[in-house]
N, C-alpha and C. Protein backbone atom coordinates (compact mmCIF):
# COMPACT_ATOMS: atom_id res chain seq x y z
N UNK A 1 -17.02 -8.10 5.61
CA UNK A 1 -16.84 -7.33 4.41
C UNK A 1 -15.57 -7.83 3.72
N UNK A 2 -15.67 -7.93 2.24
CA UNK A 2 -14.39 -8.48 1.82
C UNK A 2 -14.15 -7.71 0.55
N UNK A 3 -13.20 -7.39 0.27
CA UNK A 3 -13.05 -6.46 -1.23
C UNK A 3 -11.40 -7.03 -2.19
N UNK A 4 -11.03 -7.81 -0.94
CA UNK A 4 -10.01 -8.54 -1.34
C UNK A 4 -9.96 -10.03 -1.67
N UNK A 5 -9.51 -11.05 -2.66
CA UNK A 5 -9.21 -12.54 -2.44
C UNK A 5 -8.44 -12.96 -1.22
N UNK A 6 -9.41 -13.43 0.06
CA UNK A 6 -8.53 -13.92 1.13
C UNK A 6 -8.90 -13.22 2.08
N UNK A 7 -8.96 -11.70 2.24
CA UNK A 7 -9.06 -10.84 3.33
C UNK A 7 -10.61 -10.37 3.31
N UNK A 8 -11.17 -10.24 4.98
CA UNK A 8 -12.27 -9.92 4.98
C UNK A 8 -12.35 -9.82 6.68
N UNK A 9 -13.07 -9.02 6.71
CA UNK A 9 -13.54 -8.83 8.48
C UNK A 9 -15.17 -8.41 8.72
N UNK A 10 -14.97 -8.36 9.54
CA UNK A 10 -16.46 -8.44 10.70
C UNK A 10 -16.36 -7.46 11.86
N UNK A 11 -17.59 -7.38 12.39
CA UNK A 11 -17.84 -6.54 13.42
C UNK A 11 -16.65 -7.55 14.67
N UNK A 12 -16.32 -8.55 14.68
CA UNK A 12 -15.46 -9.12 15.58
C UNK A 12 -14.24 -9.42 15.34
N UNK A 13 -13.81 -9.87 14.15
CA UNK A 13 -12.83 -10.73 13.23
C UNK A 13 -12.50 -10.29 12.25
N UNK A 14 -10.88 -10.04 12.15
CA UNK A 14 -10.30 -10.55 10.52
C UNK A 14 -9.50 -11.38 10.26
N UNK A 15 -9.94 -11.85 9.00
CA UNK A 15 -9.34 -12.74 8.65
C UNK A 15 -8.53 -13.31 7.37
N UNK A 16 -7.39 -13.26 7.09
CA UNK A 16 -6.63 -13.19 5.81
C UNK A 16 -5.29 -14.27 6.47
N UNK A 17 -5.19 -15.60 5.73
CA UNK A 17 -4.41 -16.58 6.24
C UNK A 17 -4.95 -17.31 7.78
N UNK A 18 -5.21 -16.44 8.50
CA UNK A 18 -5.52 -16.95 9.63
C UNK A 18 -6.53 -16.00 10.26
N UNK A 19 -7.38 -16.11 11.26
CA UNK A 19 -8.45 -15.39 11.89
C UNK A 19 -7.50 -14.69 13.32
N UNK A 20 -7.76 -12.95 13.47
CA UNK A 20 -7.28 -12.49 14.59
C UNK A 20 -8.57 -11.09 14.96
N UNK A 21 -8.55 -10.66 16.21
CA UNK A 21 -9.44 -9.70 16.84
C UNK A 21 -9.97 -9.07 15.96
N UNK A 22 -10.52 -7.55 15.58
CA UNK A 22 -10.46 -6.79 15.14
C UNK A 22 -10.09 -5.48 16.24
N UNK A 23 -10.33 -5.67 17.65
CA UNK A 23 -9.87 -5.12 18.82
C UNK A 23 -8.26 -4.83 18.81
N UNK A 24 -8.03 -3.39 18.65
CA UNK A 24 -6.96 -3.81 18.42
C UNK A 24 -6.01 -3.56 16.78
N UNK A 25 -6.62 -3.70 15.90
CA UNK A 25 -5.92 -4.09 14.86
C UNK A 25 -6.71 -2.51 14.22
N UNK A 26 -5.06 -2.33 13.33
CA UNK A 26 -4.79 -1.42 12.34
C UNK A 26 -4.60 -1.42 10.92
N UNK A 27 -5.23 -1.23 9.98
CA UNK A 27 -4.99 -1.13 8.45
C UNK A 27 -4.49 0.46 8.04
N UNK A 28 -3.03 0.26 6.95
CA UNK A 28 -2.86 1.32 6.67
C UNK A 28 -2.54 0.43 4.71
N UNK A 29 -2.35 1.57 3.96
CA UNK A 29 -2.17 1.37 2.61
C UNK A 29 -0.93 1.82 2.36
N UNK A 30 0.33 0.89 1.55
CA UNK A 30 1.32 1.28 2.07
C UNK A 30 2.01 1.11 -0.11
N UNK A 31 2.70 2.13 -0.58
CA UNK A 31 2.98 1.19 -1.53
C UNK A 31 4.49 1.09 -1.64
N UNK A 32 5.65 0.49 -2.97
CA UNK A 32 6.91 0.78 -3.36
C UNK A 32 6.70 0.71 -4.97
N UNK A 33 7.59 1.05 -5.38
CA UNK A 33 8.17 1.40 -6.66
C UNK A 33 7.15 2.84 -7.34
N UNK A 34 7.39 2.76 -8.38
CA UNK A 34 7.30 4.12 -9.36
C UNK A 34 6.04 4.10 -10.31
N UNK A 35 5.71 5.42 -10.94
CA UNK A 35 4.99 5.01 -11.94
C UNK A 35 5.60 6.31 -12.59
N UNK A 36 6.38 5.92 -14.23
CA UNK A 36 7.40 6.64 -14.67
C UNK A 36 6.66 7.10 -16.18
N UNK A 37 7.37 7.78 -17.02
CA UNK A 37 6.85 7.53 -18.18
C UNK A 37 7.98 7.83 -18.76
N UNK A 38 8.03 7.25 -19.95
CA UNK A 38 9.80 7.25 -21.00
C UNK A 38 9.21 7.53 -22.73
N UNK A 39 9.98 7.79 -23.23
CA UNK A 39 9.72 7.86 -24.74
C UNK A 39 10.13 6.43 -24.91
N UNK A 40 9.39 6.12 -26.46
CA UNK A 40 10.30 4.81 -26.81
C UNK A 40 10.39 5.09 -28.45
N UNK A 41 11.95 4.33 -28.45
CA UNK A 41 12.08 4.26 -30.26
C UNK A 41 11.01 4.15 -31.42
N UNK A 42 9.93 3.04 -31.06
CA UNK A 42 9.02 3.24 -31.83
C UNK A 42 8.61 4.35 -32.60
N UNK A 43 7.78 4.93 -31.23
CA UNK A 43 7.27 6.20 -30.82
C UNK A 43 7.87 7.53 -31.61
N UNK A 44 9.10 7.93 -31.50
CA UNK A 44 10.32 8.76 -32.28
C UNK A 44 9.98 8.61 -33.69
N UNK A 45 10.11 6.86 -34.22
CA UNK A 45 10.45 6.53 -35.28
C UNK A 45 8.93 6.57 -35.65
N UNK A 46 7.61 6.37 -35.68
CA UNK A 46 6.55 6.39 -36.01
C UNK A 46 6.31 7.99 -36.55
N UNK A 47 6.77 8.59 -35.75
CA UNK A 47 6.71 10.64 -35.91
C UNK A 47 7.44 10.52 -37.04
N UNK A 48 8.49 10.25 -37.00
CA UNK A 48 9.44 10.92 -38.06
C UNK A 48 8.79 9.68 -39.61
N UNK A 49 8.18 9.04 -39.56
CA UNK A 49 7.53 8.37 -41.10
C UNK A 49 6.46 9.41 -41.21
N UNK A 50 5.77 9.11 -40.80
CA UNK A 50 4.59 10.34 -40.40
C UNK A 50 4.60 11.60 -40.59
N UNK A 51 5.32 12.15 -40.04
CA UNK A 51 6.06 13.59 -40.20
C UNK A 51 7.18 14.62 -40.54
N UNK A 52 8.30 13.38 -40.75
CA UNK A 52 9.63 13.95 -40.58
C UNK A 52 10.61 14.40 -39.41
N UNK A 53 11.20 15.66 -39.14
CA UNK A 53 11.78 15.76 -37.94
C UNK A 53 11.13 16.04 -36.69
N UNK A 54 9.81 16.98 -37.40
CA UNK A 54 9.20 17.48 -36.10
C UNK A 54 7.85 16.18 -35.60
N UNK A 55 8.08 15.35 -36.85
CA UNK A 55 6.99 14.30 -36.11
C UNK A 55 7.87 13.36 -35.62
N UNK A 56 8.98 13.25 -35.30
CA UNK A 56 10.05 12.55 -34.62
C UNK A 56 10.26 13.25 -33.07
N UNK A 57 10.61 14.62 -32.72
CA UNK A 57 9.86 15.14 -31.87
C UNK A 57 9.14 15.29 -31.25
N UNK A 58 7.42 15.14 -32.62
CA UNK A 58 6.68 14.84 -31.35
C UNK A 58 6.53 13.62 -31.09
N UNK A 59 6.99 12.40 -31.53
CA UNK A 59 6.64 11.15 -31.62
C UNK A 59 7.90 10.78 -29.91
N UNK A 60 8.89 11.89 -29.88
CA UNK A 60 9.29 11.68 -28.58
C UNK A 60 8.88 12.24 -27.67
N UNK A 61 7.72 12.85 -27.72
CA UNK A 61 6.87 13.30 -26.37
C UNK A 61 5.83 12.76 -25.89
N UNK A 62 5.36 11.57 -26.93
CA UNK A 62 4.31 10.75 -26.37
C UNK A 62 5.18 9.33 -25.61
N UNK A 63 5.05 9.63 -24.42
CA UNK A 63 5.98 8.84 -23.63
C UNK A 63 4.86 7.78 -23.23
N UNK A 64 5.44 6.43 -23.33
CA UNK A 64 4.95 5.23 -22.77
C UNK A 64 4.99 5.20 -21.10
N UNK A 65 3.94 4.77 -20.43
CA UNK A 65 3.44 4.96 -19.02
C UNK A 65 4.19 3.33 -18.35
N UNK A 66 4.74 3.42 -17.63
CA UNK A 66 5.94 2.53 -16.89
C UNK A 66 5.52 1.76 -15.11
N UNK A 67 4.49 1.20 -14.80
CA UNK A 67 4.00 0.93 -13.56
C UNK A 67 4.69 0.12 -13.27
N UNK A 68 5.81 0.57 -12.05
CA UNK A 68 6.44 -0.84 -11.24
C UNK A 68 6.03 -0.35 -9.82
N UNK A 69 4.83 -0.17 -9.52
CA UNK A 69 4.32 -0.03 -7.98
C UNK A 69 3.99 -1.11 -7.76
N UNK A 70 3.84 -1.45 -6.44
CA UNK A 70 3.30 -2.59 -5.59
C UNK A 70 2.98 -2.08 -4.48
N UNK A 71 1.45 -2.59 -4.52
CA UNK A 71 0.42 -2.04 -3.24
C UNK A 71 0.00 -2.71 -2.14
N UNK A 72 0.16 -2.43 -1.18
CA UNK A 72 0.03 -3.24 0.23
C UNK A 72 -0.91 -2.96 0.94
N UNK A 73 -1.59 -3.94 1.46
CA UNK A 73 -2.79 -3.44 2.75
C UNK A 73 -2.05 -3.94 3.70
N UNK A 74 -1.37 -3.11 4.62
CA UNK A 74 -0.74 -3.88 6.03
C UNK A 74 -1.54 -3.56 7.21
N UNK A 75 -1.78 -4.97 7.74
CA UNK A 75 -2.84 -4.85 8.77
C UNK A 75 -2.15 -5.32 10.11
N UNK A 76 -2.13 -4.53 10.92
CA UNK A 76 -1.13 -5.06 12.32
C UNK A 76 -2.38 -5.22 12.99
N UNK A 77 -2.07 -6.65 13.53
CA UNK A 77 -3.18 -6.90 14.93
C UNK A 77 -3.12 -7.14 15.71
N UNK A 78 -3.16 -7.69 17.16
CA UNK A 78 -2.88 -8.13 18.36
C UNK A 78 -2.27 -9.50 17.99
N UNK A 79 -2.78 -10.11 17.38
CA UNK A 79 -2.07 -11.59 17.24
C UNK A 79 -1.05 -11.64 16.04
N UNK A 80 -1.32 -10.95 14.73
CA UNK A 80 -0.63 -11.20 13.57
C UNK A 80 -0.25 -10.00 13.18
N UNK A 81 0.57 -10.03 12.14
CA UNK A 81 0.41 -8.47 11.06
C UNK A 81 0.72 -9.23 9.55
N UNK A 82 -0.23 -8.81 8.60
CA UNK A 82 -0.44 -9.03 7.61
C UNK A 82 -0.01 -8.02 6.34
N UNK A 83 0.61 -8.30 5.41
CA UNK A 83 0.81 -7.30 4.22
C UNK A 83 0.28 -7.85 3.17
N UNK A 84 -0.88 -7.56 2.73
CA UNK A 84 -1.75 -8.22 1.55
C UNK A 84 -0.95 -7.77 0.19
N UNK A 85 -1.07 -7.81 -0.81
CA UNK A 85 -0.93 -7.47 -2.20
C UNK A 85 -2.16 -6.63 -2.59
N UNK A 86 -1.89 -5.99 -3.69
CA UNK A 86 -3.29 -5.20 -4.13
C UNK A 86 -2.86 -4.84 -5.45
N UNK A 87 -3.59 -4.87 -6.25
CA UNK A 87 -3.12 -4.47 -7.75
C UNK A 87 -3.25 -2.60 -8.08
N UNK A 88 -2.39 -2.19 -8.58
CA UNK A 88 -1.98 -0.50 -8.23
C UNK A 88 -3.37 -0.06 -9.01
N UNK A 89 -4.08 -0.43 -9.71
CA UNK A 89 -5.58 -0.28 -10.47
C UNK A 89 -6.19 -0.23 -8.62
N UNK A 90 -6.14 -1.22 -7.95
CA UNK A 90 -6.79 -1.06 -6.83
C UNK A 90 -6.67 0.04 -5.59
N UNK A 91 -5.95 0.87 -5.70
CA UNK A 91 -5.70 2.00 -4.74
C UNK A 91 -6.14 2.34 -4.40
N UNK A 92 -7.63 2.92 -4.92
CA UNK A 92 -8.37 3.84 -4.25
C UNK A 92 -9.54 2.55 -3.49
N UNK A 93 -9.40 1.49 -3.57
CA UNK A 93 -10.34 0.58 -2.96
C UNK A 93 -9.93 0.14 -1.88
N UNK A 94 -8.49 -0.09 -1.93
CA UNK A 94 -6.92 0.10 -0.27
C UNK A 94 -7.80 0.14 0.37
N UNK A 95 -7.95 1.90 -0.19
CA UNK A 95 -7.88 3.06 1.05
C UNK A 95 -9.20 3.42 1.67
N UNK A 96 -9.88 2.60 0.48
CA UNK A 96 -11.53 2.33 1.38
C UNK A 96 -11.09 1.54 2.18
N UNK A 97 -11.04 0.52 1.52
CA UNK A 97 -11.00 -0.46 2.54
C UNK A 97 -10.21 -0.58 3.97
N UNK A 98 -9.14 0.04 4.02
CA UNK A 98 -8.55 0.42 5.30
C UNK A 98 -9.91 1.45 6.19
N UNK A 99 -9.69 2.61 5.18
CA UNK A 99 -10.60 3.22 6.38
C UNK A 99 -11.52 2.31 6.71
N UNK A 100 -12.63 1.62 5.94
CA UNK A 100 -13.92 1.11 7.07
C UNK A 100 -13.05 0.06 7.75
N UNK A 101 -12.18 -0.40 7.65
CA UNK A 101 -11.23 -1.62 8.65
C UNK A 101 -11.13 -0.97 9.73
N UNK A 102 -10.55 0.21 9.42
CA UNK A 102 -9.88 0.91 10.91
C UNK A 102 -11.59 1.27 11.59
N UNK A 103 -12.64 1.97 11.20
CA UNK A 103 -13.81 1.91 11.92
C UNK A 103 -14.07 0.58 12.57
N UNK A 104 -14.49 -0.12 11.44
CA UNK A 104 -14.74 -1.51 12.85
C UNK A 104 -13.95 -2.46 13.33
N UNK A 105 -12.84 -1.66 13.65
CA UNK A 105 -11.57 -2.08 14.47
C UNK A 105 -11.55 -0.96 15.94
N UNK A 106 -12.12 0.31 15.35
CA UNK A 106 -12.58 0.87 16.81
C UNK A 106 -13.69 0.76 17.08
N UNK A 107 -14.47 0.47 16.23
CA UNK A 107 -15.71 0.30 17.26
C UNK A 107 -15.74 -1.08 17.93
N UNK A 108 -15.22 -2.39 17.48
CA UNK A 108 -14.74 -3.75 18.02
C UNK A 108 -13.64 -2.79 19.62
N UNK A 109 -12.98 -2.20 19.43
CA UNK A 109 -12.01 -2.15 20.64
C UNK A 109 -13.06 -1.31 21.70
N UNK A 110 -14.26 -0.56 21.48
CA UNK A 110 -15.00 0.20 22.39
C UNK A 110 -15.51 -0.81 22.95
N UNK A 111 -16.42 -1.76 22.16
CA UNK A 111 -17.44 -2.70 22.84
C UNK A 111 -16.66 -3.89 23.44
N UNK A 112 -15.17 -4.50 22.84
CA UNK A 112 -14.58 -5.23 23.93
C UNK A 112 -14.70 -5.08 24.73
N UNK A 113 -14.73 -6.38 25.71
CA UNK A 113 -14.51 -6.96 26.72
C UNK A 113 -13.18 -6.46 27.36
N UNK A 114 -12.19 -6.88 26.86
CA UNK A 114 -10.29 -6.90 27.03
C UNK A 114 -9.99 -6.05 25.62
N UNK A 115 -9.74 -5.00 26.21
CA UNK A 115 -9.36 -3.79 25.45
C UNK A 115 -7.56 -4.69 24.97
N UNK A 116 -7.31 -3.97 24.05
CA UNK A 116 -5.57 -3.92 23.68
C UNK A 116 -4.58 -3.36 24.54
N UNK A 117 -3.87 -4.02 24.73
CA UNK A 117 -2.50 -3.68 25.52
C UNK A 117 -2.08 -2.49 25.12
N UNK A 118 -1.83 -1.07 26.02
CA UNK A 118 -1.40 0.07 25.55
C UNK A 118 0.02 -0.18 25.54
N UNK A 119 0.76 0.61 24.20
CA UNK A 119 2.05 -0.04 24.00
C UNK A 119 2.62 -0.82 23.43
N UNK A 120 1.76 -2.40 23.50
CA UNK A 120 2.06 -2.71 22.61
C UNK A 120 2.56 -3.35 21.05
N UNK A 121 3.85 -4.13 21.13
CA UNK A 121 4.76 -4.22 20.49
C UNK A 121 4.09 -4.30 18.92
N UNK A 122 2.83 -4.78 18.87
CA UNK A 122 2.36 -4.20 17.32
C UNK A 122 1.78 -2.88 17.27
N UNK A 123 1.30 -2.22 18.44
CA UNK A 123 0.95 -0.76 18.27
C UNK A 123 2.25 0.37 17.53
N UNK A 124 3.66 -0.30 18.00
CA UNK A 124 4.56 0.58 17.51
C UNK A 124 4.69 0.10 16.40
N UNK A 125 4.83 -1.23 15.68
CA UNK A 125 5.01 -1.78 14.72
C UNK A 125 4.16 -0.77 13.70
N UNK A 126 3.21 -0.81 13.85
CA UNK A 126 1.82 -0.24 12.93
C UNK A 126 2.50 1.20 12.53
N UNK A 127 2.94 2.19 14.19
CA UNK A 127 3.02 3.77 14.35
C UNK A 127 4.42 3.94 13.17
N UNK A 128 5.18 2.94 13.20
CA UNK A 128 6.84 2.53 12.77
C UNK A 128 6.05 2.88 11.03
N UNK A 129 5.45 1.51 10.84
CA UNK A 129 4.74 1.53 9.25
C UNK A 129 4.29 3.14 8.53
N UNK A 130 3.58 3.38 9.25
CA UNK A 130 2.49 4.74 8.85
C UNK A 130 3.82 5.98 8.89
N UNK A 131 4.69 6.21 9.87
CA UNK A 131 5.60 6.81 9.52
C UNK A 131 6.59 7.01 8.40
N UNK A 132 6.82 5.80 8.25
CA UNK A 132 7.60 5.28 6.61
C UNK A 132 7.12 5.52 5.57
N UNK A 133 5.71 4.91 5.40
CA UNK A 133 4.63 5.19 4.23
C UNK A 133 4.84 6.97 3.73
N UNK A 134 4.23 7.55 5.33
CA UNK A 134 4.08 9.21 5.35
C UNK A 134 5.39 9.49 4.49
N UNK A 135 6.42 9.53 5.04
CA UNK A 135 8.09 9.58 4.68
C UNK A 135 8.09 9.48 3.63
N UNK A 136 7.32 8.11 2.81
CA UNK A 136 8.08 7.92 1.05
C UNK A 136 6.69 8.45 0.12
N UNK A 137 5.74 8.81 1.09
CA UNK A 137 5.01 9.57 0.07
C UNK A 137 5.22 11.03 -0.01
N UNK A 138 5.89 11.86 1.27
CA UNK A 138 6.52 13.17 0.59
C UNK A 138 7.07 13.17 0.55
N UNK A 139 8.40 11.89 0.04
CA UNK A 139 9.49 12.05 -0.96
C UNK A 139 10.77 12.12 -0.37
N UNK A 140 10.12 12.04 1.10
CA UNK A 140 11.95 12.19 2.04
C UNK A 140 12.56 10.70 2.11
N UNK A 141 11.70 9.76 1.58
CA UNK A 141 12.27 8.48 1.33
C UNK A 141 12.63 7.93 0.16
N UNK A 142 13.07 7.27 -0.30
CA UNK A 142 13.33 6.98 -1.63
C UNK A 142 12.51 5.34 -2.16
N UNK A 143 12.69 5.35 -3.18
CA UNK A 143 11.73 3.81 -3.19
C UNK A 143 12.66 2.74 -2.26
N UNK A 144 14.08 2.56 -2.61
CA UNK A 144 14.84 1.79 -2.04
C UNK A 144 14.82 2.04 -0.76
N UNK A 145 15.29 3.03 0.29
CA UNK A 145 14.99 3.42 1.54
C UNK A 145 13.75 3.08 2.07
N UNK A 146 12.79 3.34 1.85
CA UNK A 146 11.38 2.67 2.37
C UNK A 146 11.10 1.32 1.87
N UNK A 147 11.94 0.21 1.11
CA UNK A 147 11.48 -0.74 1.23
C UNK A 147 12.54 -0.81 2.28
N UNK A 148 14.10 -0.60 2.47
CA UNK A 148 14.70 -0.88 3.29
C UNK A 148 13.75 -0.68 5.06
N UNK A 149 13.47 0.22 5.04
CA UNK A 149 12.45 0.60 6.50
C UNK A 149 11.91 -0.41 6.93
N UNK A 150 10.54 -0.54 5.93
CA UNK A 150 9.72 -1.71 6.01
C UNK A 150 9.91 -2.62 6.20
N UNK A 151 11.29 -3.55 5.46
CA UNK A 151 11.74 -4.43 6.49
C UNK A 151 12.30 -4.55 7.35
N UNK A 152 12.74 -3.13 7.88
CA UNK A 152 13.56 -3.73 8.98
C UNK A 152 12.59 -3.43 10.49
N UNK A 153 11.55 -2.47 10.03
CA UNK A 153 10.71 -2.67 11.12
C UNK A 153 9.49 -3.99 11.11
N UNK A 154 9.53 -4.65 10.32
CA UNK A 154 8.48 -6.01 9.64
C UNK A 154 9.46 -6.99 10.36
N UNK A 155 10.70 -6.69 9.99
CA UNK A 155 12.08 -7.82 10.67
C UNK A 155 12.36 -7.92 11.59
N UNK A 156 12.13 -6.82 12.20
CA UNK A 156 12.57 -6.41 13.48
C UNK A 156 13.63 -6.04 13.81
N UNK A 157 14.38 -5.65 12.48
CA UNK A 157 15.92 -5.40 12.95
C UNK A 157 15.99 -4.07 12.81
């Protein structure tokens, strides 16, 4: 299944840069930055030709929409961990796409042969991620703080 340029898996395999298990491996949807909205001079100045003071007013309440998010599919696996790109239009396709990842990533780890190492060192990696994500989506993180996280559990430092 592929919904991404590059990334795609199988009842056995994924594969994005390089081919690793699906036994094993975790997709979560992870993002940073904002989506803001601001007035702009135009905007002000278009009201007030238009209208005068109060169309200057309202010409400052139609605020211009400001997207500096960046969307991640991070996929931790037994062999690799991957952070794809995703365009913030693509969000709700992520988060498909993670969930059916994470299905046939457990159903690949039931029917293995050699189950995954309990423990670890990408199982915490992954638990580390999803914690952070959780964190800066109710706001106890900040955009800067959760990119700081992310790398330092991606870094290892």
């Amino acid at each position: 299944m592929s919904f991404f340029p590059g990334l795609s898996f199988d009842e056995k395999s994924a594969t994005y840069q390089e081919m690793q298990p699906m036994a094993g491996a975790v997709a979560v949807v992870d993002s940073a930055g904002q989506l803001s909205r601001r007035p702009t001079l135009s905007r002000v100045a278009m009201g007030a030709v238009l209208a005068g003071q109060l169309g200057a007013i309202g010409g400052g309440l139609l605020q211009k929409k400001e997207d500096s998010r960046q969307i991640f599919i991070l996929i931790d696996g037994t062999k690799v961990a991957w952070a794809v790109p995703v365009k913030p239009e693509q969000f709700v396709d992520a988060t498909q796409f993670a969930a059916k990842f994470n299905s046939a990533a457990k159903a690949a780890g039931v029917t293995s042969s050699q189950p995954a190492p309990i423990g670890s060192a990408s199982s915490g990696v992954t638990e580390q991620l999803a914690t952070k994500a959780n964190l800066h989506a109710q706001g106890a993180l900040s955009d800067e703080e959760n990119a700081q996280a992310k790398a330092s559990v991606l870094g290892g430092n």
